[in-house]
PDB file of N, CA and C in Angstrom:
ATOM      1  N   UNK A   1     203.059 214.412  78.527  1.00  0.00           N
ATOM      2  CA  UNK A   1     203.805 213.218  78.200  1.00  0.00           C
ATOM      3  C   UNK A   1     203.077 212.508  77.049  1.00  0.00           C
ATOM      4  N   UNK A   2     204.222 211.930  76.120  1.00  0.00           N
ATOM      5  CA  UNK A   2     203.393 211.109  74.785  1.00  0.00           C
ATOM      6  C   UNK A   2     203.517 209.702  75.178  1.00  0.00           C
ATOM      7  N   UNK A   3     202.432 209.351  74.138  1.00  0.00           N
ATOM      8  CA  UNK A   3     202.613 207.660  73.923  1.00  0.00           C
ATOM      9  C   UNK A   3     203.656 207.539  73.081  1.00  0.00           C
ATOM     10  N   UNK A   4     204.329 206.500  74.588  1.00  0.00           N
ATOM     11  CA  UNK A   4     205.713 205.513  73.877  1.00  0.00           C
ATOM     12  C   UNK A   4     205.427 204.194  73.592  1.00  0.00           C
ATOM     13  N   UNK A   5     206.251 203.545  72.835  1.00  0.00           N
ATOM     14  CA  UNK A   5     205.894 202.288  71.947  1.00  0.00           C
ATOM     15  C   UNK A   5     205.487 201.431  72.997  1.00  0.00           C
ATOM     16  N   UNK A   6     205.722 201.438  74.748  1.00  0.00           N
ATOM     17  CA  UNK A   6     204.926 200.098  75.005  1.00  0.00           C
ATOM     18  C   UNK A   6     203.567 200.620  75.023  1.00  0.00           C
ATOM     19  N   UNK A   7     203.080 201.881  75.564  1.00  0.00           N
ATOM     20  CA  UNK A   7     201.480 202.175  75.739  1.00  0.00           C
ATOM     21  C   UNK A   7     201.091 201.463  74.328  1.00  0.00           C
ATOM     22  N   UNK A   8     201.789 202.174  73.380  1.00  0.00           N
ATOM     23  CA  UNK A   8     201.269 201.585  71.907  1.00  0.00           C
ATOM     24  C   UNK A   8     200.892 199.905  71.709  1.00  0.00           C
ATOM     25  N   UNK A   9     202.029 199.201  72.594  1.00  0.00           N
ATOM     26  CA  UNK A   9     201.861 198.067  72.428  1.00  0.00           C
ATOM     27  C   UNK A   9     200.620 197.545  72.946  1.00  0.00           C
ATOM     28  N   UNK A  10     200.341 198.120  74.137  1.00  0.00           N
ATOM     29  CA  UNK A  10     199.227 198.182  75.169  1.00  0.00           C
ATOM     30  C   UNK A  10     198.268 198.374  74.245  1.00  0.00           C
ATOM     31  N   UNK A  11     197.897 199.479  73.722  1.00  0.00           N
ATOM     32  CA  UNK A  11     196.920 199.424  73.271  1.00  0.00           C
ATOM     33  C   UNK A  11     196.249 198.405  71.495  1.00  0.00           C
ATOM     34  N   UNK A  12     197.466 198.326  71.045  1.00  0.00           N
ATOM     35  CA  UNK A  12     197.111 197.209  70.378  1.00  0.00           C
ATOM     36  C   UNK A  12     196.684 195.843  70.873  1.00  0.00           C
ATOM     37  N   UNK A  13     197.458 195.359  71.787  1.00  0.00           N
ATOM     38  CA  UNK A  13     196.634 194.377  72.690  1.00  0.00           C
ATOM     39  C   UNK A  13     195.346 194.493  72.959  1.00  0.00           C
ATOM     40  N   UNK A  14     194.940 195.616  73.608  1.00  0.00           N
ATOM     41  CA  UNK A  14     193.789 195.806  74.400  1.00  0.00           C
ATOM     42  C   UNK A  14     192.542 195.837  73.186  1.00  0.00           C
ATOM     43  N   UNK A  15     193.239 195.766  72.110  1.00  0.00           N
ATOM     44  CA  UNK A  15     191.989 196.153  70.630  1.00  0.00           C
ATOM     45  C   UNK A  15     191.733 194.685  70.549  1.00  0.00           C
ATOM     46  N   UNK A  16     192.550 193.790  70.483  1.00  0.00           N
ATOM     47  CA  UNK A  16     192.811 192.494  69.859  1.00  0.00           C
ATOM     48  C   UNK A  16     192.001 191.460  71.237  1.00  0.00           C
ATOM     49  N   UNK A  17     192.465 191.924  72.846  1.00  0.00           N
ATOM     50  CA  UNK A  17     191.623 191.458  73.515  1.00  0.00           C
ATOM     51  C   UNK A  17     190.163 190.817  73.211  1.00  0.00           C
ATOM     52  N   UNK A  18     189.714 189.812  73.735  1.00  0.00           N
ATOM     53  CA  UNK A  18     188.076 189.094  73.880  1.00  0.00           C
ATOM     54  C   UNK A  18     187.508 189.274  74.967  1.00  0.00           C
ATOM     55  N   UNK A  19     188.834 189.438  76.091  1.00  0.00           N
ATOM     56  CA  UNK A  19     188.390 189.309  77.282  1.00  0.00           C
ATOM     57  C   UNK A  19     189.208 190.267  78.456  1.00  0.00           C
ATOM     58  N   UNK A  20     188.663 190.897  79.315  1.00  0.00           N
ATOM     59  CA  UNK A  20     189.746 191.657  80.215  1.00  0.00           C
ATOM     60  C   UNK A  20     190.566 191.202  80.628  1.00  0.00           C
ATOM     61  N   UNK A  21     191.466 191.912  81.006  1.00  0.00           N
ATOM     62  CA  UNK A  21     193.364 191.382  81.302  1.00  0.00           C
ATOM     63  C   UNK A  21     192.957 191.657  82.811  1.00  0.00           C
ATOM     64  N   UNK A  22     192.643 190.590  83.318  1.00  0.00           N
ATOM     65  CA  UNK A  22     192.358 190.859  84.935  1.00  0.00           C
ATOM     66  C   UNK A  22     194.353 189.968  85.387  1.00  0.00           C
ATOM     67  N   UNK A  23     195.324 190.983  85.819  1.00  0.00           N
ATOM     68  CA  UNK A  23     196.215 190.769  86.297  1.00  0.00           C
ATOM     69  C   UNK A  23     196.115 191.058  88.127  1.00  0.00           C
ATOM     70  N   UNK A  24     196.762 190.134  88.629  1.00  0.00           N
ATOM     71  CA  UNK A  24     197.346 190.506  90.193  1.00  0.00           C
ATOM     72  C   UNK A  24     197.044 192.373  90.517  1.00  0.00           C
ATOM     73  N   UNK A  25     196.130 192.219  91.615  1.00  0.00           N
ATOM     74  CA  UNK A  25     196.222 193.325  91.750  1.00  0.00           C
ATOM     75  C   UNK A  25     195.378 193.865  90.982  1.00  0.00           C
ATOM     76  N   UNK A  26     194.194 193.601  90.476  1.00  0.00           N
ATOM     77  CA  UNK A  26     193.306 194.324  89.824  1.00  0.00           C
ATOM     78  C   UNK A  26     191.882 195.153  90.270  1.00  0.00           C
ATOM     79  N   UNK A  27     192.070 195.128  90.943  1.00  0.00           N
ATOM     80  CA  UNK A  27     191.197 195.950  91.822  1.00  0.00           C
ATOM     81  C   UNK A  27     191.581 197.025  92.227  1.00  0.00           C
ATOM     82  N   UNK A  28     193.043 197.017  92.257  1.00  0.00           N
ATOM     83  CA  UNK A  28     193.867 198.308  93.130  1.00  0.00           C
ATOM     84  C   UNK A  28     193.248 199.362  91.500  1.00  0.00           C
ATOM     85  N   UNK A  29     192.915 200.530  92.293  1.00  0.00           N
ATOM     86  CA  UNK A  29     192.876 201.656  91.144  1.00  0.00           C
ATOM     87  C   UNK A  29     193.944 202.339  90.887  1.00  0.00           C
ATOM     88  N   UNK A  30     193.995 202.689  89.269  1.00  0.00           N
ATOM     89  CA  UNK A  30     195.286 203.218  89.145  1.00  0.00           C
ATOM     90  C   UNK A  30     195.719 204.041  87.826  1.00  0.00           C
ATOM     91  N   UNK A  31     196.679 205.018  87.929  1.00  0.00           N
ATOM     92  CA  UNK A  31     196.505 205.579  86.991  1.00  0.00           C
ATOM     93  C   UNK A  31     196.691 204.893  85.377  1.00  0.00           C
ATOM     94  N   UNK A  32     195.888 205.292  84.605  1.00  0.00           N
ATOM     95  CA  UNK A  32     195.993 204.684  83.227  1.00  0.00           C
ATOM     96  C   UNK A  32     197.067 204.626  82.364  1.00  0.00           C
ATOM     97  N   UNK A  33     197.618 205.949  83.053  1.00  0.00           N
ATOM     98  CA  UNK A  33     199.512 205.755  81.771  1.00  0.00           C
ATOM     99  C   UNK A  33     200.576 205.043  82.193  1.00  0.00           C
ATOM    100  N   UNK A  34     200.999 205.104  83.677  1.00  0.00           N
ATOM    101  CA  UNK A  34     201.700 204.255  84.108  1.00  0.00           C
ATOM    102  C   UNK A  34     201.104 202.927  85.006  1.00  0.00           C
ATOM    103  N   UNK A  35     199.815 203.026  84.608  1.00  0.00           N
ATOM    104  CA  UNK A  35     199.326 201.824  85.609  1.00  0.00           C
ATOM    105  C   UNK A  35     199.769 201.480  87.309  1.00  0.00           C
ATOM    106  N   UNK A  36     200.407 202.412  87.707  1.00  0.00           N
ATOM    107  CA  UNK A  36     200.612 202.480  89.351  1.00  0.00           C
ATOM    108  C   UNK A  36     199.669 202.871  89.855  1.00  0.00           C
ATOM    109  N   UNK A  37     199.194 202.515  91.067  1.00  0.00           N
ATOM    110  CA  UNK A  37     198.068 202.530  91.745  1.00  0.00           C
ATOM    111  C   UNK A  37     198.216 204.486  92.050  1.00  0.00           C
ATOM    112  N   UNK A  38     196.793 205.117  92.127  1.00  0.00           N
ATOM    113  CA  UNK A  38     196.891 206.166  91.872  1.00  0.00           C
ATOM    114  C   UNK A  38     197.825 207.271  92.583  1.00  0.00           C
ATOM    115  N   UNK A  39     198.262 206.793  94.335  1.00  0.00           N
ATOM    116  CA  UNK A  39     198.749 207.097  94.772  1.00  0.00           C
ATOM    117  C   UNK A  39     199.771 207.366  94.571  1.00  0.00           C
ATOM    118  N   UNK A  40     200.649 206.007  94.190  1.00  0.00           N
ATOM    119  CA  UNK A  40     202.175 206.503  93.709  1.00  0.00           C
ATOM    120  C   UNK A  40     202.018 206.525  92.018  1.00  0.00           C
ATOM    121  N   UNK A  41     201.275 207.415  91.381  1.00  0.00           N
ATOM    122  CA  UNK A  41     201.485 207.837  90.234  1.00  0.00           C
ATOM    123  C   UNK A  41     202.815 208.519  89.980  1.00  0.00           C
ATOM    124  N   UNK A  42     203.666 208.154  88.747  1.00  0.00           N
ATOM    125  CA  UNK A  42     204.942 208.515  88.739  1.00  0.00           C
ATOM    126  C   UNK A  42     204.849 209.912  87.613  1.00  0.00           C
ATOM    127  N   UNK A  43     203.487 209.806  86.478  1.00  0.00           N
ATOM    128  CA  UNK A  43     203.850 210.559  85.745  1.00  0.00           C
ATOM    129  C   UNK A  43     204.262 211.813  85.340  1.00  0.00           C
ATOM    130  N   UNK A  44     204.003 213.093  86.691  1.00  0.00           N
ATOM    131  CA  UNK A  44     204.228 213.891  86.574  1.00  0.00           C
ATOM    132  C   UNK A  44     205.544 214.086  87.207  1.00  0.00           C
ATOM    133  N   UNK A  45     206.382 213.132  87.357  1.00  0.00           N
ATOM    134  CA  UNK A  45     207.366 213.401  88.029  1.00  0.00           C
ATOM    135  C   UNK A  45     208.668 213.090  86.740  1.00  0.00           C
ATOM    136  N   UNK A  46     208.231 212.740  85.677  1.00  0.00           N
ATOM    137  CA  UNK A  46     208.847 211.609  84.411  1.00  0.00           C
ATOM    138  C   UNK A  46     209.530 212.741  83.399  1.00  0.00           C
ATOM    139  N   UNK A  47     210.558 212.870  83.558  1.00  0.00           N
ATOM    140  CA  UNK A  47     210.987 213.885  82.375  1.00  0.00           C
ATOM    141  C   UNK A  47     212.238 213.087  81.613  1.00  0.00           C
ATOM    142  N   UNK A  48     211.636 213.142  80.032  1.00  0.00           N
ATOM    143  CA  UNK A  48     212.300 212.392  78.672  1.00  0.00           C
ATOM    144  C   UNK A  48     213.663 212.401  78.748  1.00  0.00           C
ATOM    145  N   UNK A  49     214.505 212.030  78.540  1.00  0.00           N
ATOM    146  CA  UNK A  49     216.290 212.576  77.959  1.00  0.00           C
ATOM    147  C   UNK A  49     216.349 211.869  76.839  1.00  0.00           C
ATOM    148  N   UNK A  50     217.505 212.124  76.376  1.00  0.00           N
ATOM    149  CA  UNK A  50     218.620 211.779  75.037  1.00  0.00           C
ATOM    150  C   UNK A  50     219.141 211.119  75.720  1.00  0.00           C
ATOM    151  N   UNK A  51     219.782 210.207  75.403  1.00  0.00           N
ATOM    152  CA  UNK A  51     220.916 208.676  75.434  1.00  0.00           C
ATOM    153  C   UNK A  51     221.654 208.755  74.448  1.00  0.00           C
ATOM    154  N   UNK A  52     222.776 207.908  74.124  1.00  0.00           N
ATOM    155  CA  UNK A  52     223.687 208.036  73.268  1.00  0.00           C
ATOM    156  C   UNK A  52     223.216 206.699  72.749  1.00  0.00           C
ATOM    157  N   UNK A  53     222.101 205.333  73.511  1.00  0.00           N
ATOM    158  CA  UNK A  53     222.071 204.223  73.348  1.00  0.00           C
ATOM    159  C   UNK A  53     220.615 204.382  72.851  1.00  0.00           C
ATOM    160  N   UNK A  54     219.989 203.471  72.575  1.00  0.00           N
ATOM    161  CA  UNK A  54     218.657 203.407  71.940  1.00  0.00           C
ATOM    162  C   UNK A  54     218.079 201.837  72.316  1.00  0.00           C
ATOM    163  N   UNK A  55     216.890 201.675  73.023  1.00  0.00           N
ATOM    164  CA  UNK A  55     216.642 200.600  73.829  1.00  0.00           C
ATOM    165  C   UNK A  55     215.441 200.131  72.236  1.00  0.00           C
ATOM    166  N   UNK A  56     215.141 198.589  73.142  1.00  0.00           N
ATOM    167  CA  UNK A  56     214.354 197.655  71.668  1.00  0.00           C
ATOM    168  C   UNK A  56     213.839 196.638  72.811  1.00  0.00           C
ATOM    169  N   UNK A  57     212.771 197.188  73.279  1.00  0.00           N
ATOM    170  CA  UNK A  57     211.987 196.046  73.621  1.00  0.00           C
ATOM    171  C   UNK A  57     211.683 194.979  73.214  1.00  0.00           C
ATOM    172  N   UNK A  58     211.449 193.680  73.609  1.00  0.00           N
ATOM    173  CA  UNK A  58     210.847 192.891  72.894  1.00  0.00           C
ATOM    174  C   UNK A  58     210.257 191.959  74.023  1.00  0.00           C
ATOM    175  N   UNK A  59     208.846 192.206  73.447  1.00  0.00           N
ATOM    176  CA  UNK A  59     208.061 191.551  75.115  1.00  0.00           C
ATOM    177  C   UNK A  59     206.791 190.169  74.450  1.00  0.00           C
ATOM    178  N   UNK A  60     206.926 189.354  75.493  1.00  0.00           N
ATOM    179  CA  UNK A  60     205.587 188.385  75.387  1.00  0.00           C
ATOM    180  C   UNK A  60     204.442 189.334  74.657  1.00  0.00           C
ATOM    181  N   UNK A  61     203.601 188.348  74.713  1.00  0.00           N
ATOM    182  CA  UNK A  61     202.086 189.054  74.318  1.00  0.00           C
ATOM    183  C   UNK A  61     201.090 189.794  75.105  1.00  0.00           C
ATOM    184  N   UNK A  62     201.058 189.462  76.522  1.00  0.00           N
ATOM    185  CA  UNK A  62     200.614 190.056  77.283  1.00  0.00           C
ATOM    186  C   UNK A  62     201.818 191.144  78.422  1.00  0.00           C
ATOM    187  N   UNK A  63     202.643 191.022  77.715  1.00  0.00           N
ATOM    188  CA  UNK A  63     203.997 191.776  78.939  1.00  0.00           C
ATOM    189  C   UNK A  63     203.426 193.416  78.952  1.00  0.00           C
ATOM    190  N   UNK A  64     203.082 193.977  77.854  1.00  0.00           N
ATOM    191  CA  UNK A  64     202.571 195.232  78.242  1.00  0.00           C
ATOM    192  C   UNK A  64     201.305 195.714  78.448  1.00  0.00           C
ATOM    193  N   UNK A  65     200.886 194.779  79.041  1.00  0.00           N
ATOM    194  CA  UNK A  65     199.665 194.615  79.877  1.00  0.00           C
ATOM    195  C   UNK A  65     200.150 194.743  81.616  1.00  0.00           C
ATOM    196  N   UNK A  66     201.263 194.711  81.951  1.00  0.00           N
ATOM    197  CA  UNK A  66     201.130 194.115  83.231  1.00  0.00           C
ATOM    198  C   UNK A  66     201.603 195.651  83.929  1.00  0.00           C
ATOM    199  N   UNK A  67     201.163 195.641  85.498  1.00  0.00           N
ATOM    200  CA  UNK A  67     201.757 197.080  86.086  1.00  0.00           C
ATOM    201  C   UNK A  67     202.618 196.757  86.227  1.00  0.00           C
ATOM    202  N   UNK A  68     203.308 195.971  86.499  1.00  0.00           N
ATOM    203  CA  UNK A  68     205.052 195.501  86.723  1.00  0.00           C
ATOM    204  C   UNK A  68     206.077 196.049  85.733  1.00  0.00           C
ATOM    205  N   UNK A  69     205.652 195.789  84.600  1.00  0.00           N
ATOM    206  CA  UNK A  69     206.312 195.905  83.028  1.00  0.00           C
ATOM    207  C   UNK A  69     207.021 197.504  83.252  1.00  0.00           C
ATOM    208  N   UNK A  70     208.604 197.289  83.192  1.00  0.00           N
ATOM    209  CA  UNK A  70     209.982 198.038  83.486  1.00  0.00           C
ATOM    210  C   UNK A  70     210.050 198.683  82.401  1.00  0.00           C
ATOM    211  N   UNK A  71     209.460 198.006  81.086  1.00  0.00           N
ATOM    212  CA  UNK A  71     209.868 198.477  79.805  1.00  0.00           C
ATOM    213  C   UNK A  71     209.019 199.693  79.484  1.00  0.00           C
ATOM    214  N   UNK A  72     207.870 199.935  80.145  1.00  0.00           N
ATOM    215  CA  UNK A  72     207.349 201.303  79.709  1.00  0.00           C
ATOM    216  C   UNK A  72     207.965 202.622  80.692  1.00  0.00           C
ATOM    217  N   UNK A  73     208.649 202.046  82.006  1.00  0.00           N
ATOM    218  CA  UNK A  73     209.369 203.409  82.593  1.00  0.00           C
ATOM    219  C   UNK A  73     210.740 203.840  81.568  1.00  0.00           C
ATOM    220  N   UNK A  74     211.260 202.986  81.107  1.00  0.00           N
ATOM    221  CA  UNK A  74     212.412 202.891  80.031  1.00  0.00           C
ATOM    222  C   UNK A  74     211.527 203.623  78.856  1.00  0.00           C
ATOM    223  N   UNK A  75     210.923 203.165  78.009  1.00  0.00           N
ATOM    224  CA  UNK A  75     209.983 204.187  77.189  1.00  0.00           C
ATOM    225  C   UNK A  75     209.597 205.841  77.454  1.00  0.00           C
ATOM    226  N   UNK A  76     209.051 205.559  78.936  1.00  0.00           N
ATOM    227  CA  UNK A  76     208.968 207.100  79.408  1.00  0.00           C
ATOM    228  C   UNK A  76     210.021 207.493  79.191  1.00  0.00           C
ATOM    229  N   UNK A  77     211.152 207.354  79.863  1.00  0.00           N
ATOM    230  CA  UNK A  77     211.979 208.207  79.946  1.00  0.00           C
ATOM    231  C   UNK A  77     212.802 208.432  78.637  1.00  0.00           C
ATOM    232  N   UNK A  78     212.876 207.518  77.706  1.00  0.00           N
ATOM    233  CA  UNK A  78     213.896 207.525  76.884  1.00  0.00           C
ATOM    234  C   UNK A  78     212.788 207.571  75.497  1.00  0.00           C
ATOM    235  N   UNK A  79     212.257 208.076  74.768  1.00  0.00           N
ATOM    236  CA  UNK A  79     211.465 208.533  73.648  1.00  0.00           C
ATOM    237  C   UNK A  79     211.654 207.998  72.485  1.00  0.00           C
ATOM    238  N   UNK A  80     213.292 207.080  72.252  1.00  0.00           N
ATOM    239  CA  UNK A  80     213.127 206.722  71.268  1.00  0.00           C
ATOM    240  C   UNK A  80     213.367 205.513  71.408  1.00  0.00           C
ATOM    241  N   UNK A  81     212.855 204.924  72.234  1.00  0.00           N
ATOM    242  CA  UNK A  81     213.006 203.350  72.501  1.00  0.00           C
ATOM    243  C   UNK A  81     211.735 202.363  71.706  1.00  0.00           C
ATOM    244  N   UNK A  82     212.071 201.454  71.211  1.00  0.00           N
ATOM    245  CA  UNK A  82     211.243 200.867  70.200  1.00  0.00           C
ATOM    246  C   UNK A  82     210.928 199.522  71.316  1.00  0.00           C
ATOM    247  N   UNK A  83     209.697 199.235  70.805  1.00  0.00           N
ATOM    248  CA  UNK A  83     209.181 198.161  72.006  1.00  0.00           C
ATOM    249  C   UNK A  83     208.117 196.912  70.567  1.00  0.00           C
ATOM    250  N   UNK A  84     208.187 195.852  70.516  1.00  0.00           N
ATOM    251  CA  UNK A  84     208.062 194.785  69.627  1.00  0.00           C
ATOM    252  C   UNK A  84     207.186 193.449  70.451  1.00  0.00           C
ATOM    253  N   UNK A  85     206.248 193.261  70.370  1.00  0.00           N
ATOM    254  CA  UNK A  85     205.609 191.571  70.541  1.00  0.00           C
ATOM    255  C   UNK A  85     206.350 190.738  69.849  1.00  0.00           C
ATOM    256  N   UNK A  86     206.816 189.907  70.602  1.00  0.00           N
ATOM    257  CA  UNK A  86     207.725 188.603  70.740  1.00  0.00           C
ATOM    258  C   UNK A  86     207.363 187.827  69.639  1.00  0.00           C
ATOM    259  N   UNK A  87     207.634 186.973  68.283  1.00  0.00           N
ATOM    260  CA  UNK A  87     206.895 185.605  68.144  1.00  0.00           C
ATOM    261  C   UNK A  87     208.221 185.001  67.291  1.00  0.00           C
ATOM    262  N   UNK A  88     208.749 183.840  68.128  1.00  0.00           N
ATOM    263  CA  UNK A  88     209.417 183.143  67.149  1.00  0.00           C
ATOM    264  C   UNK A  88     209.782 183.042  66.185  1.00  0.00           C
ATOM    265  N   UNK A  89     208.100 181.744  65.723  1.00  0.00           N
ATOM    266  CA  UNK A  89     208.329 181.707  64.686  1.00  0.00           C
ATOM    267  C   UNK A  89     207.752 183.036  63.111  1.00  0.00           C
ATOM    268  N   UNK A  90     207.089 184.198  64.049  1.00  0.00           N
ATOM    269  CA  UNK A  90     207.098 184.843  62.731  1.00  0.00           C
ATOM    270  C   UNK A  90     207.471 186.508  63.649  1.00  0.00           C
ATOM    271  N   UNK A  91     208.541 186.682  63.783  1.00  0.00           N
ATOM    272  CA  UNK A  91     209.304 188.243  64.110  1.00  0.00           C
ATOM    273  C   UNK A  91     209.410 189.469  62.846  1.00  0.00           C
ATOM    274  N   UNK A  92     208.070 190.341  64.043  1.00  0.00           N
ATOM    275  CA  UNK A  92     208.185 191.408  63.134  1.00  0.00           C
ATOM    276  C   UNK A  92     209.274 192.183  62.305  1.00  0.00           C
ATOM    277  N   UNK A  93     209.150 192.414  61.106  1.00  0.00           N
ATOM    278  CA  UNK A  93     209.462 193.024  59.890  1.00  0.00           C
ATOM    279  C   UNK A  93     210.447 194.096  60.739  1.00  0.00           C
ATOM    280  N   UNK A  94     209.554 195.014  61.484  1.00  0.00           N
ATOM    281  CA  UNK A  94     210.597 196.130  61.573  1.00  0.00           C
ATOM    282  C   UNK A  94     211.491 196.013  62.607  1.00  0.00           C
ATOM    283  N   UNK A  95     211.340 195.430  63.679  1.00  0.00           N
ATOM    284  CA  UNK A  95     212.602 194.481  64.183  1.00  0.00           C
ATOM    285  C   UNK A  95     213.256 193.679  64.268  1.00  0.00           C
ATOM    286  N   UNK A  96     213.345 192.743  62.740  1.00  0.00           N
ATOM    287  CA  UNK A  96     214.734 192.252  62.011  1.00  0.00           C
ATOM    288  C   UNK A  96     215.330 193.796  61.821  1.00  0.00           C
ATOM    289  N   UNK A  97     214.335 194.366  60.850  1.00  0.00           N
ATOM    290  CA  UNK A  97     215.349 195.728  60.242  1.00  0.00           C
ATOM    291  C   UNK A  97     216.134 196.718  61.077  1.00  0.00           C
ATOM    292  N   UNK A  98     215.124 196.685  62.509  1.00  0.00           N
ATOM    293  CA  UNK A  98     215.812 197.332  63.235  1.00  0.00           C
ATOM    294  C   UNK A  98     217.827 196.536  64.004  1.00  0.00           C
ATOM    295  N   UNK A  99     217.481 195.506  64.163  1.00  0.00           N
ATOM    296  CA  UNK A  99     218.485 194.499  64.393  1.00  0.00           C
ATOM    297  C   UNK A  99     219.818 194.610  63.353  1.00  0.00           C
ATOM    298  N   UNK A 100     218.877 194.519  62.177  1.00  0.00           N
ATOM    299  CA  UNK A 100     220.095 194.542  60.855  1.00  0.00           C
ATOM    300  C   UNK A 100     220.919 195.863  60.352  1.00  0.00           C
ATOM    301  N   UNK A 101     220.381 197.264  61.238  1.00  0.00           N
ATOM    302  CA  UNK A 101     220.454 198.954  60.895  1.00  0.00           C
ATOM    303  C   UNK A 101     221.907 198.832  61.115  1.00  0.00           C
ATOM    304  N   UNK A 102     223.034 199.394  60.246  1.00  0.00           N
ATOM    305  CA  UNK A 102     224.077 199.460  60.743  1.00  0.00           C
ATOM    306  C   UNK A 102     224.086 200.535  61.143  1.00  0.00           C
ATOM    307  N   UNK A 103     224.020 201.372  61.992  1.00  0.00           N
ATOM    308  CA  UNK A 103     224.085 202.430  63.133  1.00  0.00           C
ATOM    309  C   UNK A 103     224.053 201.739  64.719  1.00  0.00           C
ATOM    310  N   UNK A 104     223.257 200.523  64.357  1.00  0.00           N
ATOM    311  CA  UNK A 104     223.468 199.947  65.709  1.00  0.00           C
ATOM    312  C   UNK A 104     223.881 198.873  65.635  1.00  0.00           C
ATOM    313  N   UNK A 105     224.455 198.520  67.337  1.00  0.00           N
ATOM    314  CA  UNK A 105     225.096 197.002  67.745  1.00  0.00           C
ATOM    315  C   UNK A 105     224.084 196.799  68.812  1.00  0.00           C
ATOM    316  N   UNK A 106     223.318 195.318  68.200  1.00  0.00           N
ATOM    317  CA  UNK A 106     222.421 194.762  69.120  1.00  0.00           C
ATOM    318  C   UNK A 106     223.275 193.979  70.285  1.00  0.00           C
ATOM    319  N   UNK A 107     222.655 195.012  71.305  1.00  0.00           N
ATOM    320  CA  UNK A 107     222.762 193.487  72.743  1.00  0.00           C
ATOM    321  C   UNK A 107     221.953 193.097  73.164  1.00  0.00           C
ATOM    322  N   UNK A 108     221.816 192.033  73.928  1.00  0.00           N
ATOM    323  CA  UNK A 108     220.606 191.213  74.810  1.00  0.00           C
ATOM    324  C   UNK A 108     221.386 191.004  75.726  1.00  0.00           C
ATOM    325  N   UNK A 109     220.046 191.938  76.608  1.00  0.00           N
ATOM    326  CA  UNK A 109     220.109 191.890  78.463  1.00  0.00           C
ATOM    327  C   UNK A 109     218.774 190.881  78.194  1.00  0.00           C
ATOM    328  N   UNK A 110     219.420 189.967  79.305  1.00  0.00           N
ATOM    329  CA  UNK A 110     218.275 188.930  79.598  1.00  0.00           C
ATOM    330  C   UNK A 110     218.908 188.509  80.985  1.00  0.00           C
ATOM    331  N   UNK A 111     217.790 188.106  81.750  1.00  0.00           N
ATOM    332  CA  UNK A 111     218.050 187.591  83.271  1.00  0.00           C
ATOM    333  C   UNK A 111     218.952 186.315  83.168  1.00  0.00           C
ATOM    334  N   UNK A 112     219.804 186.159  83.594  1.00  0.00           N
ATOM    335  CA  UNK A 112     220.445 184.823  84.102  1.00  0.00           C
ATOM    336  C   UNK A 112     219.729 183.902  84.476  1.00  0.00           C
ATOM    337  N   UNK A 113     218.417 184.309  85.549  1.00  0.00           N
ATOM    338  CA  UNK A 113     218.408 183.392  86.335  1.00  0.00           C
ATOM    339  C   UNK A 113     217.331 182.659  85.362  1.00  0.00           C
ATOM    340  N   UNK A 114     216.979 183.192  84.575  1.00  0.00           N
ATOM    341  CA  UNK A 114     215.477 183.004  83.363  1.00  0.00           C
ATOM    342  C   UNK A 114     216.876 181.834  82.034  1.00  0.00           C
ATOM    343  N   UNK A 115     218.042 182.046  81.966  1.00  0.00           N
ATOM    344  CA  UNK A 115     218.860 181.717  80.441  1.00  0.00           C
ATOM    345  C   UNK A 115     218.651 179.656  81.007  1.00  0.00           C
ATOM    346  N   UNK A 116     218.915 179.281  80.308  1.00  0.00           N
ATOM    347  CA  UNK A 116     219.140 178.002  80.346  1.00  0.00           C
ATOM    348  C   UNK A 116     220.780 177.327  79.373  1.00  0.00           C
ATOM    349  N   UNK A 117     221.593 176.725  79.705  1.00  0.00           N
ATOM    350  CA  UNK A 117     222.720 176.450  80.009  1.00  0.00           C
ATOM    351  C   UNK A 117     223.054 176.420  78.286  1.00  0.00           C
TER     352      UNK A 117
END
């Protein structure tokens, strides 16, 4: 299995880090690619496909840091999913461009219960 854009994201974080990302649950040991505790390691069970759709992460600063983070099983599985650090006021270059590609129609899935009115 390769690195998909959130590990990538991961590991740019983890360069830029000062200090360890001690999240919930940090003690539990676990595997390093999917960060699940070693037991229920998923990775050898993870096989890539084709989609007709093409996913675009776009996460906080620490979101692909966390074992929770949905967006790197979506990465696993789907290879060409692009994954982006969040910032307002200055949004990376290649996801405007990716946004603006006419091959695609951007949607946003976002939680309801997170939207404000």
């Amino acid at each position: 299995m390769t690195n998909n854009a959130v590990l990538q994201l991961r590991a740019e974080r983890l360069a830029r880090a000062t200090r360890p990302f001690l999240a919930r649950g940090n003690r539990v040991r676990r595997c390093q690619r999917c960060l699940l505790p070693l037991k229920s390691c998923l990775c050898d069970t993870l096989t890539p496909s084709q989609a007709k759709s093409r996913f675009c992460l776009v996460m906080f600063d620490t979101e692909p840091m966390k074992p929770s983070n949905t967006g790197r099983l979506i990465a696993d599985i789907l290879p060409d999913t692009a994954a982006f650090q969040w910032s307002r006021t200055e949004p990376p270059q290649a996801l405007l461009e990716l946004v603006r590609h006419p091959d695609y129609q951007p949607i946003v899935v976002f939680p309801a219960s997170y939207a404000g009115d």
